[in-house]
PDB file of N, CA and C in Angstrom:
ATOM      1  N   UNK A   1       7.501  27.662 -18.356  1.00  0.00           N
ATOM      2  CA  UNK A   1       8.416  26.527 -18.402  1.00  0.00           C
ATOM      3  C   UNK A   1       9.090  26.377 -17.044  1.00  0.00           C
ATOM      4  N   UNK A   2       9.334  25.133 -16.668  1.00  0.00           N
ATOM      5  CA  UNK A   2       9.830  25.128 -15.590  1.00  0.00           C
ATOM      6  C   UNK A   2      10.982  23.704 -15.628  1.00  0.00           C
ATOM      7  N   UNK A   3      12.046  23.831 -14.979  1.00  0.00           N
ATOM      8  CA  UNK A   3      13.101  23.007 -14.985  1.00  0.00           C
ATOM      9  C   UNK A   3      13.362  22.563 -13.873  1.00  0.00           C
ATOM     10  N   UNK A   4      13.732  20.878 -14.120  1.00  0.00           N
ATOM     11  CA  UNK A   4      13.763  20.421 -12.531  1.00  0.00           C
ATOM     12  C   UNK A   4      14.972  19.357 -12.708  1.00  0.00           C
ATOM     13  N   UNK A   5      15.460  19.334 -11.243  1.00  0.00           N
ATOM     14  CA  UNK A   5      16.712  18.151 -11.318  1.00  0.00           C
ATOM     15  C   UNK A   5      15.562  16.910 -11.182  1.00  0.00           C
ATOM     16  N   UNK A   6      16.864  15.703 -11.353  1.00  0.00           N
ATOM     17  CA  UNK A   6      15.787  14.312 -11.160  1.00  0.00           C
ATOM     18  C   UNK A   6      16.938  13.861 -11.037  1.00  0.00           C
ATOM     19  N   UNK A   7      16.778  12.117 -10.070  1.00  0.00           N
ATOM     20  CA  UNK A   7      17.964  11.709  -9.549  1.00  0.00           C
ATOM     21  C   UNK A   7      16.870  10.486 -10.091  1.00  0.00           C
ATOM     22  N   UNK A   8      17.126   9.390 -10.883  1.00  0.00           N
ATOM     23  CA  UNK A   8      16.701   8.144 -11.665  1.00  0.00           C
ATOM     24  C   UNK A   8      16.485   6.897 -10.970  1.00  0.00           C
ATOM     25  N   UNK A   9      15.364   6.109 -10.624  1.00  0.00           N
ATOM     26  CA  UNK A   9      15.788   5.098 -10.219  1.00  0.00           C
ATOM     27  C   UNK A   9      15.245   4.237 -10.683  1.00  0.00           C
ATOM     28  N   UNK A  10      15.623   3.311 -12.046  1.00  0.00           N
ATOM     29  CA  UNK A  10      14.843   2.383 -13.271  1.00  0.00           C
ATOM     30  C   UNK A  10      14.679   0.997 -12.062  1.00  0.00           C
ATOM     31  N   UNK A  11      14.581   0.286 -12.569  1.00  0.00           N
ATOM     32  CA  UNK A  11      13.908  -1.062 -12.087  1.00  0.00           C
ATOM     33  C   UNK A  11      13.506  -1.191 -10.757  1.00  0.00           C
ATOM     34  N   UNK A  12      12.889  -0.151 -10.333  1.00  0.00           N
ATOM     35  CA  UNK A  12      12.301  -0.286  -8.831  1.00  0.00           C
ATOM     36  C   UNK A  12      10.964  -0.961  -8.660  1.00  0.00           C
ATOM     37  N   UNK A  13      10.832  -1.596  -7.808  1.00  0.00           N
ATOM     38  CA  UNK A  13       9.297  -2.315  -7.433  1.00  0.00           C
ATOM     39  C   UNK A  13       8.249  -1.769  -7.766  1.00  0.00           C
ATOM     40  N   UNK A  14       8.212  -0.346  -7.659  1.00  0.00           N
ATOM     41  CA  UNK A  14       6.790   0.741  -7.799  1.00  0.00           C
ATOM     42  C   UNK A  14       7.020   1.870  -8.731  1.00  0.00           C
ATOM     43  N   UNK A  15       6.094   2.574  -9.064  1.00  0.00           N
ATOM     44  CA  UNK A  15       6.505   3.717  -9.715  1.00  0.00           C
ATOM     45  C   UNK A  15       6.657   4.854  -8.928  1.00  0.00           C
ATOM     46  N   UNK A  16       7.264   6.166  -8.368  1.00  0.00           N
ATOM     47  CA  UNK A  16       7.020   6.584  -7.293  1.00  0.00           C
ATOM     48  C   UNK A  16       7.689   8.186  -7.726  1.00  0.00           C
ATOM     49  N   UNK A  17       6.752   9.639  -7.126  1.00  0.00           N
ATOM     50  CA  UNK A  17       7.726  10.385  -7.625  1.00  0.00           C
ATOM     51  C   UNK A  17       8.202  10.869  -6.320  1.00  0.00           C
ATOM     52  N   UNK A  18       9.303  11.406  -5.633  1.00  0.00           N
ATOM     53  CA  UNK A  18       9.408  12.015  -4.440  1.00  0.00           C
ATOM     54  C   UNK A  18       9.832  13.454  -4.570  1.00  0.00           C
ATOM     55  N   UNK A  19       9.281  14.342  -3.526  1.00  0.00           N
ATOM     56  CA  UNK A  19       9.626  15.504  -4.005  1.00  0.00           C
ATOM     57  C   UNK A  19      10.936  15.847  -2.724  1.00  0.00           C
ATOM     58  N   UNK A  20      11.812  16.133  -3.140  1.00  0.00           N
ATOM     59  CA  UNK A  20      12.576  16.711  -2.427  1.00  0.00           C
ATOM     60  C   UNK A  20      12.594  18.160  -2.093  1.00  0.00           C
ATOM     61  N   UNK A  21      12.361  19.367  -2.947  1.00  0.00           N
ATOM     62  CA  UNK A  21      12.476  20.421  -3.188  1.00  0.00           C
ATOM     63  C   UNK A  21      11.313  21.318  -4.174  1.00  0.00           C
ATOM     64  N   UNK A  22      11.583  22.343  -4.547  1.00  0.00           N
ATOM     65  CA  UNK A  22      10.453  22.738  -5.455  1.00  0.00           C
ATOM     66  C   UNK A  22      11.214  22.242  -6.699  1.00  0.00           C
ATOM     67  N   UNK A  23      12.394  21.856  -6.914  1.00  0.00           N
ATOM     68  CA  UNK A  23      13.318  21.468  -7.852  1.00  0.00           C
ATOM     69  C   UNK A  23      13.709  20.469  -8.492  1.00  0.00           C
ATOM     70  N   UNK A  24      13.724  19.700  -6.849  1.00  0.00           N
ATOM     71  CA  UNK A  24      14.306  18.432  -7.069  1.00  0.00           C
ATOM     72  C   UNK A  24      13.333  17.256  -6.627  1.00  0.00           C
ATOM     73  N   UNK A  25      13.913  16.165  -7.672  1.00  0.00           N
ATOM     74  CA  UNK A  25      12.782  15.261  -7.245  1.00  0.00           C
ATOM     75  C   UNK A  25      13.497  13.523  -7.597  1.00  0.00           C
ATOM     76  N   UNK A  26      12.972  12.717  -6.745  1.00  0.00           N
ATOM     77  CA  UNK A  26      13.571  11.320  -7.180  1.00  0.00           C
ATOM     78  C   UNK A  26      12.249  10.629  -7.958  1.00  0.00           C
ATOM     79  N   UNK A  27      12.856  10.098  -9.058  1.00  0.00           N
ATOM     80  CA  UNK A  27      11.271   9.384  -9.939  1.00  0.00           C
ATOM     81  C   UNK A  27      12.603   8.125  -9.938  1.00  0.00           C
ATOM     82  N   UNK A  28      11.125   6.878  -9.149  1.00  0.00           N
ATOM     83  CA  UNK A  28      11.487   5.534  -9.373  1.00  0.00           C
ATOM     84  C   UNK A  28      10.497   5.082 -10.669  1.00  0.00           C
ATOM     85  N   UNK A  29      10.968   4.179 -11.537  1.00  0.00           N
ATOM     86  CA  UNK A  29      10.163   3.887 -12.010  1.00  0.00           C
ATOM     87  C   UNK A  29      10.577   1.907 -12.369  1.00  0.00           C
ATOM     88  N   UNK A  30       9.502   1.334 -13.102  1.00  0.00           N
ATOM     89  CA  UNK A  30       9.605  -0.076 -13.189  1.00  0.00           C
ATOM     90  C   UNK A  30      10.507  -0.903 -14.219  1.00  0.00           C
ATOM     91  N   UNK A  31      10.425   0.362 -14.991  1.00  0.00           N
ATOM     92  CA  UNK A  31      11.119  -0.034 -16.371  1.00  0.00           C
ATOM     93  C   UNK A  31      12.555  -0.142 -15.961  1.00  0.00           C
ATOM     94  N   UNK A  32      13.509  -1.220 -16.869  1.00  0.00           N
ATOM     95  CA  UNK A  32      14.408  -1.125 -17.003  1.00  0.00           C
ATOM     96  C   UNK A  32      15.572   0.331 -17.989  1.00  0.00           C
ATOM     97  N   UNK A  33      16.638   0.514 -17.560  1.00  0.00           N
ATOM     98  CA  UNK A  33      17.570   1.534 -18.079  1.00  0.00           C
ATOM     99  C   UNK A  33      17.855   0.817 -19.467  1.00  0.00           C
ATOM    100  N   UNK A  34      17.169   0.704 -20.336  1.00  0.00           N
ATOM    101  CA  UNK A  34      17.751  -0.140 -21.579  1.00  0.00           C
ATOM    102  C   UNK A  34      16.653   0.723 -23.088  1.00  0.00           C
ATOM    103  N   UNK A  35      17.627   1.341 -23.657  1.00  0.00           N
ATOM    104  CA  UNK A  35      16.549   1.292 -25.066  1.00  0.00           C
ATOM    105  C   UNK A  35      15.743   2.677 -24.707  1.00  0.00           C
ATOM    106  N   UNK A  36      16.099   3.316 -23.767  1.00  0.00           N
ATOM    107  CA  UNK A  36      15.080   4.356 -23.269  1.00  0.00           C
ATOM    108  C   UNK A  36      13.715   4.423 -23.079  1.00  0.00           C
ATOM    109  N   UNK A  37      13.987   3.071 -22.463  1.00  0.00           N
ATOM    110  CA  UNK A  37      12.227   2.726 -21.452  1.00  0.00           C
ATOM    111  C   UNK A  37      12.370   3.254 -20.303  1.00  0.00           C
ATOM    112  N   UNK A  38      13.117   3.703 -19.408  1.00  0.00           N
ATOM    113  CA  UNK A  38      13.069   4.281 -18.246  1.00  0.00           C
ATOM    114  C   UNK A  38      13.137   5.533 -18.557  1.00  0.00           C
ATOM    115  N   UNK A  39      13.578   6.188 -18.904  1.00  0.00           N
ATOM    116  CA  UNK A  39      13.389   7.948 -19.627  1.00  0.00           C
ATOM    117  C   UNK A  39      12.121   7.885 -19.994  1.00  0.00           C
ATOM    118  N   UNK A  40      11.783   7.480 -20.540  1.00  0.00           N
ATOM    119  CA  UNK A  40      10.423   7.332 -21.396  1.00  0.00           C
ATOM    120  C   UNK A  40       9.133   7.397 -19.796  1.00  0.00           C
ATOM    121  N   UNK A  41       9.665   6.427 -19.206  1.00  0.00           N
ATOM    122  CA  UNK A  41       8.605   6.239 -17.933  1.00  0.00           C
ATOM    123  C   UNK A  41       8.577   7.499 -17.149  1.00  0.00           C
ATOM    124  N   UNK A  42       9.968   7.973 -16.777  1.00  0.00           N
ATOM    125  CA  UNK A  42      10.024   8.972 -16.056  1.00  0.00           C
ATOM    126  C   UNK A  42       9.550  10.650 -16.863  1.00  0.00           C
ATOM    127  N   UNK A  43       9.385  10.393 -17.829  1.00  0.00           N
ATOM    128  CA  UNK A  43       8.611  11.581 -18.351  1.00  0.00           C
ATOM    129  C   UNK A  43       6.816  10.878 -17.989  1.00  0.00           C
ATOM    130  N   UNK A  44       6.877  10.151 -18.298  1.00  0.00           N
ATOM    131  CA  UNK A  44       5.586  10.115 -18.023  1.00  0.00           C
ATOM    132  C   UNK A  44       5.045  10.134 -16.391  1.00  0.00           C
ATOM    133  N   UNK A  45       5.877   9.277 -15.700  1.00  0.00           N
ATOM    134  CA  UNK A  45       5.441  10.001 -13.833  1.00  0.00           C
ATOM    135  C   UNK A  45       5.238  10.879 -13.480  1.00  0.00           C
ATOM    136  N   UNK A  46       6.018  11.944 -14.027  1.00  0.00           N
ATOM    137  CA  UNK A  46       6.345  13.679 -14.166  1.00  0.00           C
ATOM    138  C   UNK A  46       5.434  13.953 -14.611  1.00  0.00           C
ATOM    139  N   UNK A  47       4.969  13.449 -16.360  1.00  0.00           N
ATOM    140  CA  UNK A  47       3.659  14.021 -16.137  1.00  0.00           C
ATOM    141  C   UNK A  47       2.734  14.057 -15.655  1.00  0.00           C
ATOM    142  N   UNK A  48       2.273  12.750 -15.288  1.00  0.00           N
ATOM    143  CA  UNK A  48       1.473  12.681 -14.263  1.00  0.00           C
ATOM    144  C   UNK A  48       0.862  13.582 -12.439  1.00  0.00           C
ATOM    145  N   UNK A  49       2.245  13.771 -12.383  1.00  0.00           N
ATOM    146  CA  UNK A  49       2.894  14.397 -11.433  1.00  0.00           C
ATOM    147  C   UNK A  49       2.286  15.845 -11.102  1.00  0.00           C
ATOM    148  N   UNK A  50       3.106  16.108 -12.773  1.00  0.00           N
ATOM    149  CA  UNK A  50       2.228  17.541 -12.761  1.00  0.00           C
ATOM    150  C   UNK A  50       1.499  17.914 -13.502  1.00  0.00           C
ATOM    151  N   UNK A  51       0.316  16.877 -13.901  1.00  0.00           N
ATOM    152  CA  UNK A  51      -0.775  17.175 -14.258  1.00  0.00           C
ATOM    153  C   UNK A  51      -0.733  17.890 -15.611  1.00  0.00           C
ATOM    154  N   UNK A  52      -0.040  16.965 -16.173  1.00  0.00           N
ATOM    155  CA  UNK A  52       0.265  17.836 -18.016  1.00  0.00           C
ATOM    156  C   UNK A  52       0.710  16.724 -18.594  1.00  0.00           C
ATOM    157  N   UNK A  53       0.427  16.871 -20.147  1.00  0.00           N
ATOM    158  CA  UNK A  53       0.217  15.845 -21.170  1.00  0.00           C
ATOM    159  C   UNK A  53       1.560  15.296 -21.018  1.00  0.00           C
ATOM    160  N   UNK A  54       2.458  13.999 -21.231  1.00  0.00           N
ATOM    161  CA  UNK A  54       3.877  13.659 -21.478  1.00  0.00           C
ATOM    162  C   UNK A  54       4.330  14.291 -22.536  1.00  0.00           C
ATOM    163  N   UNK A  55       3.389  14.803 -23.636  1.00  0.00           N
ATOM    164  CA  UNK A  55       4.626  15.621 -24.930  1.00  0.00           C
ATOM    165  C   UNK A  55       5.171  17.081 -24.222  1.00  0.00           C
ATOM    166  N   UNK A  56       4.087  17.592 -22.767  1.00  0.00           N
ATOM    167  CA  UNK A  56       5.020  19.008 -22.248  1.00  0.00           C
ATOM    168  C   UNK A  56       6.760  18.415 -21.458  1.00  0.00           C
ATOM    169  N   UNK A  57       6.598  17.396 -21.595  1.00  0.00           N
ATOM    170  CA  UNK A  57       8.073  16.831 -20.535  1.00  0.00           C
ATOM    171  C   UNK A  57       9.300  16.501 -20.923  1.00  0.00           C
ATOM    172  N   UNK A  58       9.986  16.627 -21.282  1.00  0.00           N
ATOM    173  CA  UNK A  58      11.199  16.338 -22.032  1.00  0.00           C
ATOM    174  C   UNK A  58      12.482  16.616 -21.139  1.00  0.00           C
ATOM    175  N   UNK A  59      13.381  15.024 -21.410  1.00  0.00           N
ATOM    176  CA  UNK A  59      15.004  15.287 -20.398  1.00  0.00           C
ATOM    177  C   UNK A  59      15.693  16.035 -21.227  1.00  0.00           C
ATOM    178  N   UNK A  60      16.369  16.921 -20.775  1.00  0.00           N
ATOM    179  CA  UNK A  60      17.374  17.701 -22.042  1.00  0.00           C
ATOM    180  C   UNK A  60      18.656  17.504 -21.579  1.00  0.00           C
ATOM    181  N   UNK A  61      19.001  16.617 -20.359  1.00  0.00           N
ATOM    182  CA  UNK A  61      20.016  16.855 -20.004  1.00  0.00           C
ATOM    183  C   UNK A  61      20.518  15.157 -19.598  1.00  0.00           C
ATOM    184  N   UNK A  62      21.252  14.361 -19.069  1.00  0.00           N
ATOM    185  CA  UNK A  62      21.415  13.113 -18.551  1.00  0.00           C
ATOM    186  C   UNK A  62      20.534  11.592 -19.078  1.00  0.00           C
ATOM    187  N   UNK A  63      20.347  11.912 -20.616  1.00  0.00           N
ATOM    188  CA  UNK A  63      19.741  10.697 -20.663  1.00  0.00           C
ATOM    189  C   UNK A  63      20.216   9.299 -20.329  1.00  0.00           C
ATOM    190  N   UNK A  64      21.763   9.635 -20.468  1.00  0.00           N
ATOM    191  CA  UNK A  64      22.481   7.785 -19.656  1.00  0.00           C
ATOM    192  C   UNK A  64      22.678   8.524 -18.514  1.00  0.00           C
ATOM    193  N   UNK A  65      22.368   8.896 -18.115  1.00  0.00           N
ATOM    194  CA  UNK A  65      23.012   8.955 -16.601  1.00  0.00           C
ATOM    195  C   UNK A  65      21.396   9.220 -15.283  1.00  0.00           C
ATOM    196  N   UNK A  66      21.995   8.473 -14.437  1.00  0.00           N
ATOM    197  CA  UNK A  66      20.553   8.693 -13.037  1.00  0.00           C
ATOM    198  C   UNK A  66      20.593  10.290 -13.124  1.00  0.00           C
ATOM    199  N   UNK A  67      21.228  11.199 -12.723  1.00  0.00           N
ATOM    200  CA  UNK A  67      21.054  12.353 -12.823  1.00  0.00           C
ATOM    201  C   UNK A  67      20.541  13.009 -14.197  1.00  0.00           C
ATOM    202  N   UNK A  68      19.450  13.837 -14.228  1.00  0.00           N
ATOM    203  CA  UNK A  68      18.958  14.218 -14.680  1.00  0.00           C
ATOM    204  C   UNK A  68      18.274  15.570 -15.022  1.00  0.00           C
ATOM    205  N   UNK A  69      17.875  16.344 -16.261  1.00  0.00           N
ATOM    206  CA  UNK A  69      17.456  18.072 -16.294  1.00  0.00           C
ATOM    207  C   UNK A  69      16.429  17.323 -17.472  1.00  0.00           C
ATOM    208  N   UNK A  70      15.025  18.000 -16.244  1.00  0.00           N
ATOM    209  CA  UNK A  70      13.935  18.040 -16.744  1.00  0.00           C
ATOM    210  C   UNK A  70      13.102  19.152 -17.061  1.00  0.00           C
ATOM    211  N   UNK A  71      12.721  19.903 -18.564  1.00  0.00           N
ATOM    212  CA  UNK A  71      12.098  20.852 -18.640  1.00  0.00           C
ATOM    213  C   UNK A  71      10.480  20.417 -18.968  1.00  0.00           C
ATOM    214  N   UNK A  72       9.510  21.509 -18.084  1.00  0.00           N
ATOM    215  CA  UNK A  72       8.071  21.079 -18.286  1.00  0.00           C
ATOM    216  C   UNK A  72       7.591  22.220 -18.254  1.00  0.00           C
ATOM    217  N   UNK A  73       6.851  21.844 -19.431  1.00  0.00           N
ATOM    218  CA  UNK A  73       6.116  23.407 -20.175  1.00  0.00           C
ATOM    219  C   UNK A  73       4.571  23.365 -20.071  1.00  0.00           C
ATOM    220  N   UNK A  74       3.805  24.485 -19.555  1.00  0.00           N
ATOM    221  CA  UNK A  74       2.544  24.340 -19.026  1.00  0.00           C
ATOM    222  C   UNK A  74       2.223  23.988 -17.498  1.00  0.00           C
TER     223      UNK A  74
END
């Protein structure tokens, strides 16, 4: 398992993940902050990211808020 910060950025032009750190990371994504379509997206960039299904990804921490605690298992 591994846990990572995330700093949120919903309605951006692109989808994009940036790595800052082995930790930290900025995920833009397209979706709007409404209804938890942007949570939703940003688990899925992540997964993408790191190459593991979206059910290993889950926020446990900041779902209203840009700041964010992401645990990913596998």
């Amino acid at each position: 398992m591994m846990r990572v910060f995330v700093r949120a950025k919903p309605g951006a032009k692109r989808r994009e993940v940036e790595t800052i750190d082995a930790t930290h990371y900025v995920v833009a994504v397209r979706e709007p902050a409404r209804e938890g379509k942007a949570n939703r997206a940003i688990e899925a960039a992540l997964a993408d990211h790191f190459g593991v299904p979206s059910s290993r990804v889950e926020i446990v921490s900041g779902h209203h808020g840009r700041i964010k605690i992401v645990e990913i298992v596998g």
